[in-house]
N, C-alpha and C. Protein backbone atom coordinates (compact mmCIF):
# COMPACT_ATOMS: atom_id res chain seq x y z
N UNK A 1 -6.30 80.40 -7.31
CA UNK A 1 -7.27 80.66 -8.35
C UNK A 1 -6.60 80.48 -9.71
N UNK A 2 -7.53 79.94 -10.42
CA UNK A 2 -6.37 79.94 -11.69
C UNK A 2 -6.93 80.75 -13.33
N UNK A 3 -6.26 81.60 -13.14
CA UNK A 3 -6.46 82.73 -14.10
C UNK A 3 -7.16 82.19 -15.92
N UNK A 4 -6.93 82.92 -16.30
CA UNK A 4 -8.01 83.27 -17.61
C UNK A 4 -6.68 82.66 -18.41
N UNK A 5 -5.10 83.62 -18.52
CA UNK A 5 -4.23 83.42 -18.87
C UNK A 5 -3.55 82.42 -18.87
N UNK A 6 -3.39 81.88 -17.52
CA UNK A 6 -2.84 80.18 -17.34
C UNK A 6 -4.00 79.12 -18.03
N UNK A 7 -5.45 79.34 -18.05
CA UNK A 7 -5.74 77.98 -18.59
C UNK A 7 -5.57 78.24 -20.31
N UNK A 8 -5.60 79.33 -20.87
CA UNK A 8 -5.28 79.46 -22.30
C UNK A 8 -3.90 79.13 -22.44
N UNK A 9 -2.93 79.08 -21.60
CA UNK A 9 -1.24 78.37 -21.89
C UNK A 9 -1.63 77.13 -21.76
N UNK A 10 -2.96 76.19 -20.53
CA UNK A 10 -2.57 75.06 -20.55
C UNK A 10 -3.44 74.34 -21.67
N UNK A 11 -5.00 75.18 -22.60
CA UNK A 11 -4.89 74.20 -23.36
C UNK A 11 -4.50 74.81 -24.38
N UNK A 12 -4.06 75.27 -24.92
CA UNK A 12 -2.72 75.84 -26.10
C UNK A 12 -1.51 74.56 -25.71
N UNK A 13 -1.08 74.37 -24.74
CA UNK A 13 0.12 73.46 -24.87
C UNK A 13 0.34 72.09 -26.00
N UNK A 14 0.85 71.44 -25.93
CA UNK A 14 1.20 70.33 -26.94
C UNK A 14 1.23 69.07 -26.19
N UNK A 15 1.70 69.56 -24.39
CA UNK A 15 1.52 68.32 -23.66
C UNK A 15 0.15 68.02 -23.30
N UNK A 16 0.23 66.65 -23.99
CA UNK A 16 -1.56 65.81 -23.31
C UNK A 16 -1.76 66.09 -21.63
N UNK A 17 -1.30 65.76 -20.70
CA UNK A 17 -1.56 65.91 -19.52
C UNK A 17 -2.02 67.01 -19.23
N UNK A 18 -1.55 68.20 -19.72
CA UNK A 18 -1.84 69.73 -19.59
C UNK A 18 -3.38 70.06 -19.99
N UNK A 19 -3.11 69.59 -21.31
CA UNK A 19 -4.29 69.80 -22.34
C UNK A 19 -5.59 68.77 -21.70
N UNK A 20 -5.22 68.07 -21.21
CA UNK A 20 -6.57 67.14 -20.24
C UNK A 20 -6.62 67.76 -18.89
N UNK A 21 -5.92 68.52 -18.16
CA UNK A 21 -6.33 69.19 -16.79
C UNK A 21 -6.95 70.46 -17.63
N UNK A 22 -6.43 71.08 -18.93
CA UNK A 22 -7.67 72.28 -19.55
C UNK A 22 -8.91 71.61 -19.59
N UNK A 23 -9.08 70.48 -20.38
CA UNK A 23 -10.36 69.94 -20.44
C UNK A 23 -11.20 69.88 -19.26
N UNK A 24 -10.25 68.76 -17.79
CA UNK A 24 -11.01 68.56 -17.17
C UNK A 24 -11.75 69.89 -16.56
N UNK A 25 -10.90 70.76 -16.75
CA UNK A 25 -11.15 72.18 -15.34
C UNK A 25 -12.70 72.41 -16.48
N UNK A 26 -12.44 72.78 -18.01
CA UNK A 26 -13.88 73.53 -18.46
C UNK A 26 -14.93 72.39 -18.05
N UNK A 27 -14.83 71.42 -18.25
CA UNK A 27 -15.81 70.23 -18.15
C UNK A 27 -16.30 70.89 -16.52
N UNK A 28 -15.64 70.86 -15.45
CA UNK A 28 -16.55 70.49 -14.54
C UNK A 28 -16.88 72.18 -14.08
N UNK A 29 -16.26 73.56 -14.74
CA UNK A 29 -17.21 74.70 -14.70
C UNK A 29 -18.55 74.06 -15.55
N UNK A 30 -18.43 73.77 -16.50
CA UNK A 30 -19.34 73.61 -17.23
C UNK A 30 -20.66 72.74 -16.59
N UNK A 31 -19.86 71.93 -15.92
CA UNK A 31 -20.93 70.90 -15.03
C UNK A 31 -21.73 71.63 -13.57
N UNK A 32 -20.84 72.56 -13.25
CA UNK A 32 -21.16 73.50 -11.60
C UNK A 32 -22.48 74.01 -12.02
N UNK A 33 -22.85 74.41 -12.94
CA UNK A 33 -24.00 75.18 -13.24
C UNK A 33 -25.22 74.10 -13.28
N UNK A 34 -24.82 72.83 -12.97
CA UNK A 34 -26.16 72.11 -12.77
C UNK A 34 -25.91 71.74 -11.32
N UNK A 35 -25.95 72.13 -10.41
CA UNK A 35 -25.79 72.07 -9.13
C UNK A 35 -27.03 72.30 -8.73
N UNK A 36 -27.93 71.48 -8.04
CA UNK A 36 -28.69 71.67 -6.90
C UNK A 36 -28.58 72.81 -6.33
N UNK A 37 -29.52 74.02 -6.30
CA UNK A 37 -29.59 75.03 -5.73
C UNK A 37 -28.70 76.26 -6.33
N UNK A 38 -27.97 76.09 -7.76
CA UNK A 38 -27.21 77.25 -8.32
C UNK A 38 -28.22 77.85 -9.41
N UNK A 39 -27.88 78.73 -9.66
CA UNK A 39 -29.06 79.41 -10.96
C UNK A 39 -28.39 78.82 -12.16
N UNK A 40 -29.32 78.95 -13.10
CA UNK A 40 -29.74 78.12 -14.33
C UNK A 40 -28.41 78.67 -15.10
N UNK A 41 -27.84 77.63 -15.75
CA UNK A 41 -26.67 78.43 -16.34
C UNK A 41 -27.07 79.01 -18.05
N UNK A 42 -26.47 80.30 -18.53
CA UNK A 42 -26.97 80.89 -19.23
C UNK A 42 -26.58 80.47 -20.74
N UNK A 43 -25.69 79.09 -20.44
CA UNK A 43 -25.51 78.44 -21.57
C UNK A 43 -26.17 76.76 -22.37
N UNK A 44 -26.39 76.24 -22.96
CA UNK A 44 -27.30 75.10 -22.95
C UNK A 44 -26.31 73.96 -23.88
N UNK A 45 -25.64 73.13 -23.44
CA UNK A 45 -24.97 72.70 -24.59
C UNK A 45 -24.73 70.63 -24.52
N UNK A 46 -25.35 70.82 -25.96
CA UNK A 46 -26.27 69.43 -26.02
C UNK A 46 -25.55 68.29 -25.54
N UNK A 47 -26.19 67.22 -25.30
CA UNK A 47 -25.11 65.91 -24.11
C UNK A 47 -24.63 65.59 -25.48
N UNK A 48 -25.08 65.53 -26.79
CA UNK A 48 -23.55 64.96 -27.59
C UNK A 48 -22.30 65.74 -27.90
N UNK A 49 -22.22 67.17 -27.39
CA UNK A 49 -20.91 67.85 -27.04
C UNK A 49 -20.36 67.35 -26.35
N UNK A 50 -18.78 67.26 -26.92
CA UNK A 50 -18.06 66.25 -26.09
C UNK A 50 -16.83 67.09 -25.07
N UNK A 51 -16.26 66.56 -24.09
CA UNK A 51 -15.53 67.70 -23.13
C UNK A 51 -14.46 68.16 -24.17
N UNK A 52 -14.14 67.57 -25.21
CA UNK A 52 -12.55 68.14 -26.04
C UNK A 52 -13.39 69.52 -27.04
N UNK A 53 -14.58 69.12 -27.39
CA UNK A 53 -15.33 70.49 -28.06
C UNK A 53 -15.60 71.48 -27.32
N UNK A 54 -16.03 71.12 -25.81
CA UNK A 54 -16.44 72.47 -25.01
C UNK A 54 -14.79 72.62 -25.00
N UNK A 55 -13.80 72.29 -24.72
CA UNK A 55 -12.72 73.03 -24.34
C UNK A 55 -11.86 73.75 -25.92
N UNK A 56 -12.34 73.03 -26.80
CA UNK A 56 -12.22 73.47 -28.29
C UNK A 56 -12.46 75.26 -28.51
N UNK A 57 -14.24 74.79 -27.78
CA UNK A 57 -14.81 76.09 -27.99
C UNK A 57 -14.31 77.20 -26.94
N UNK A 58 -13.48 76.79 -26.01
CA UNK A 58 -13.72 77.68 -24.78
C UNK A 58 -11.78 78.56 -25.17
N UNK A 59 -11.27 77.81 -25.65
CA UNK A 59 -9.90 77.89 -26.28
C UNK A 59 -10.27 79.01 -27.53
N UNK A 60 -11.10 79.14 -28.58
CA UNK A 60 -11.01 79.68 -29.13
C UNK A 60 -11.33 81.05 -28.93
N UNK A 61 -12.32 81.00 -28.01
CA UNK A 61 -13.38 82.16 -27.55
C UNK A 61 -12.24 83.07 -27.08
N UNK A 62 -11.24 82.52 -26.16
CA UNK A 62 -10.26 82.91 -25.23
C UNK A 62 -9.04 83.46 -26.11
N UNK A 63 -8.97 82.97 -27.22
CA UNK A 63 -7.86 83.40 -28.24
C UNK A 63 -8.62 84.51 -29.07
N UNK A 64 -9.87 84.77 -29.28
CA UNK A 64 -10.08 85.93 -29.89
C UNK A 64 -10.86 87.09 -29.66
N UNK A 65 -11.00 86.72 -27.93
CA UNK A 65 -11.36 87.76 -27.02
C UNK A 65 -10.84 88.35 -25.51
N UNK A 66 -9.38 88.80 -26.23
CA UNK A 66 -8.83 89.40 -25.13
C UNK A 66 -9.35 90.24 -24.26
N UNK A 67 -8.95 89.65 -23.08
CA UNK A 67 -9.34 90.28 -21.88
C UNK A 67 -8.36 90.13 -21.00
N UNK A 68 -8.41 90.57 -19.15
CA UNK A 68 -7.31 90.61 -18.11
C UNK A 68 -6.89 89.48 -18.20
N UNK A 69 -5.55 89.47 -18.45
CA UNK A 69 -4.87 87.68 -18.22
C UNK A 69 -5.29 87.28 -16.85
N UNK A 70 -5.01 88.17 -15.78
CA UNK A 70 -5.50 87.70 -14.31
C UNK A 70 -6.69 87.77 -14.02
N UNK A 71 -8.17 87.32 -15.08
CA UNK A 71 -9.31 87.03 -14.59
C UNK A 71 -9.91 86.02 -14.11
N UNK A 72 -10.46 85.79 -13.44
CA UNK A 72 -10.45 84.22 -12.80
C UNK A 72 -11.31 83.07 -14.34
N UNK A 73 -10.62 82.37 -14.03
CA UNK A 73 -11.00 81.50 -15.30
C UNK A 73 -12.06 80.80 -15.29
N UNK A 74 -12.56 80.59 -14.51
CA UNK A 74 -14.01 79.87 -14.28
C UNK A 74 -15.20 80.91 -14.77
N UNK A 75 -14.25 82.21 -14.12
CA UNK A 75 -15.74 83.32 -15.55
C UNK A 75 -15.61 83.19 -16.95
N UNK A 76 -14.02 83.18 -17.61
CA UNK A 76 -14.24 83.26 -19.03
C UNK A 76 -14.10 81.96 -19.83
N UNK A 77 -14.67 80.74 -18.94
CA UNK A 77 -15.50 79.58 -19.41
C UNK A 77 -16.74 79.93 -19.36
N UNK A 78 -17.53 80.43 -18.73
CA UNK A 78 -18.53 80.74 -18.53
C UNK A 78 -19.20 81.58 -19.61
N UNK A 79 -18.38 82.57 -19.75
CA UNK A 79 -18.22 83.78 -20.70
C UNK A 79 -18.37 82.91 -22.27
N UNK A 80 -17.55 82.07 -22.45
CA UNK A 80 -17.20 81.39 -23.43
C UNK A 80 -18.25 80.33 -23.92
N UNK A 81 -18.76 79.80 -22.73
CA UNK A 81 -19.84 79.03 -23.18
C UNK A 81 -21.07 79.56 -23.78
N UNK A 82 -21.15 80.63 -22.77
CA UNK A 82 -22.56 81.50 -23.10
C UNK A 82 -22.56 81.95 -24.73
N UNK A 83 -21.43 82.25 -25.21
CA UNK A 83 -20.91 82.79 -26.51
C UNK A 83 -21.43 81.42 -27.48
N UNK A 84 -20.92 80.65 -27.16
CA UNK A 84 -20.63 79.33 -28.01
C UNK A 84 -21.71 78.48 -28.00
N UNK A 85 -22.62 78.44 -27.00
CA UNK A 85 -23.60 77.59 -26.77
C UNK A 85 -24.78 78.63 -25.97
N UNK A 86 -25.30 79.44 -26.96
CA UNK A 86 -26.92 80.22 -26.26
C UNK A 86 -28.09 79.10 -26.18
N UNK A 87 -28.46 79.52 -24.71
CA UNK A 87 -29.60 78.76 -24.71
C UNK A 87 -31.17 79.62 -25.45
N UNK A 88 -31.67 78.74 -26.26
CA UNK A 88 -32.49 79.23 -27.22
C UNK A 88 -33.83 79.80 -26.22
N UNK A 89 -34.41 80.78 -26.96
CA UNK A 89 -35.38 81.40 -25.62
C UNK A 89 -36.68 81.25 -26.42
């Protein structure tokens, strides 16, 4: 599982390779929530957001809302999106 703490070291890093497995990992939480048969995800964020902004946004959220380093990280993308991108009601 890969924690809350490890993906904020990997996109904080300076190495590109790192910083593109942060991207890819928020990109495809971000994508799970349109899954055939999953509930509606509670964030809405427009197709010209690009994967380096959702991980922009998901990096910052994560730097100024500490929480358990050992939380699974696929929640505080989730967490992060919802923050960063509300879907309008």
């Amino acid at each position: 599982m890969v924690t809350r703490d490890y993906l904020l070291r990997t996109c904080s890093d300076k190495n590109p390779t790192l910083r593109g497995n942060c991207v890819g990992y928020i990109y495809g939480v971000a994508d799970s929530g349109l899954l055939p048969g999953s509930p509606p995800p509670a964030f809405c964020v427009a197709e010209t957001v690009s994967a380096r902004q959702l991980a922009d946004a998901v990096t910052s959220y994560l730097q100024s809302h500490h929480g358990d380093a050992n939380e699974d990280a696929a929640a505080a993308v989730r967490n992060a999106l919802n923050s960063a991108y509300p879907c309008k009601k």
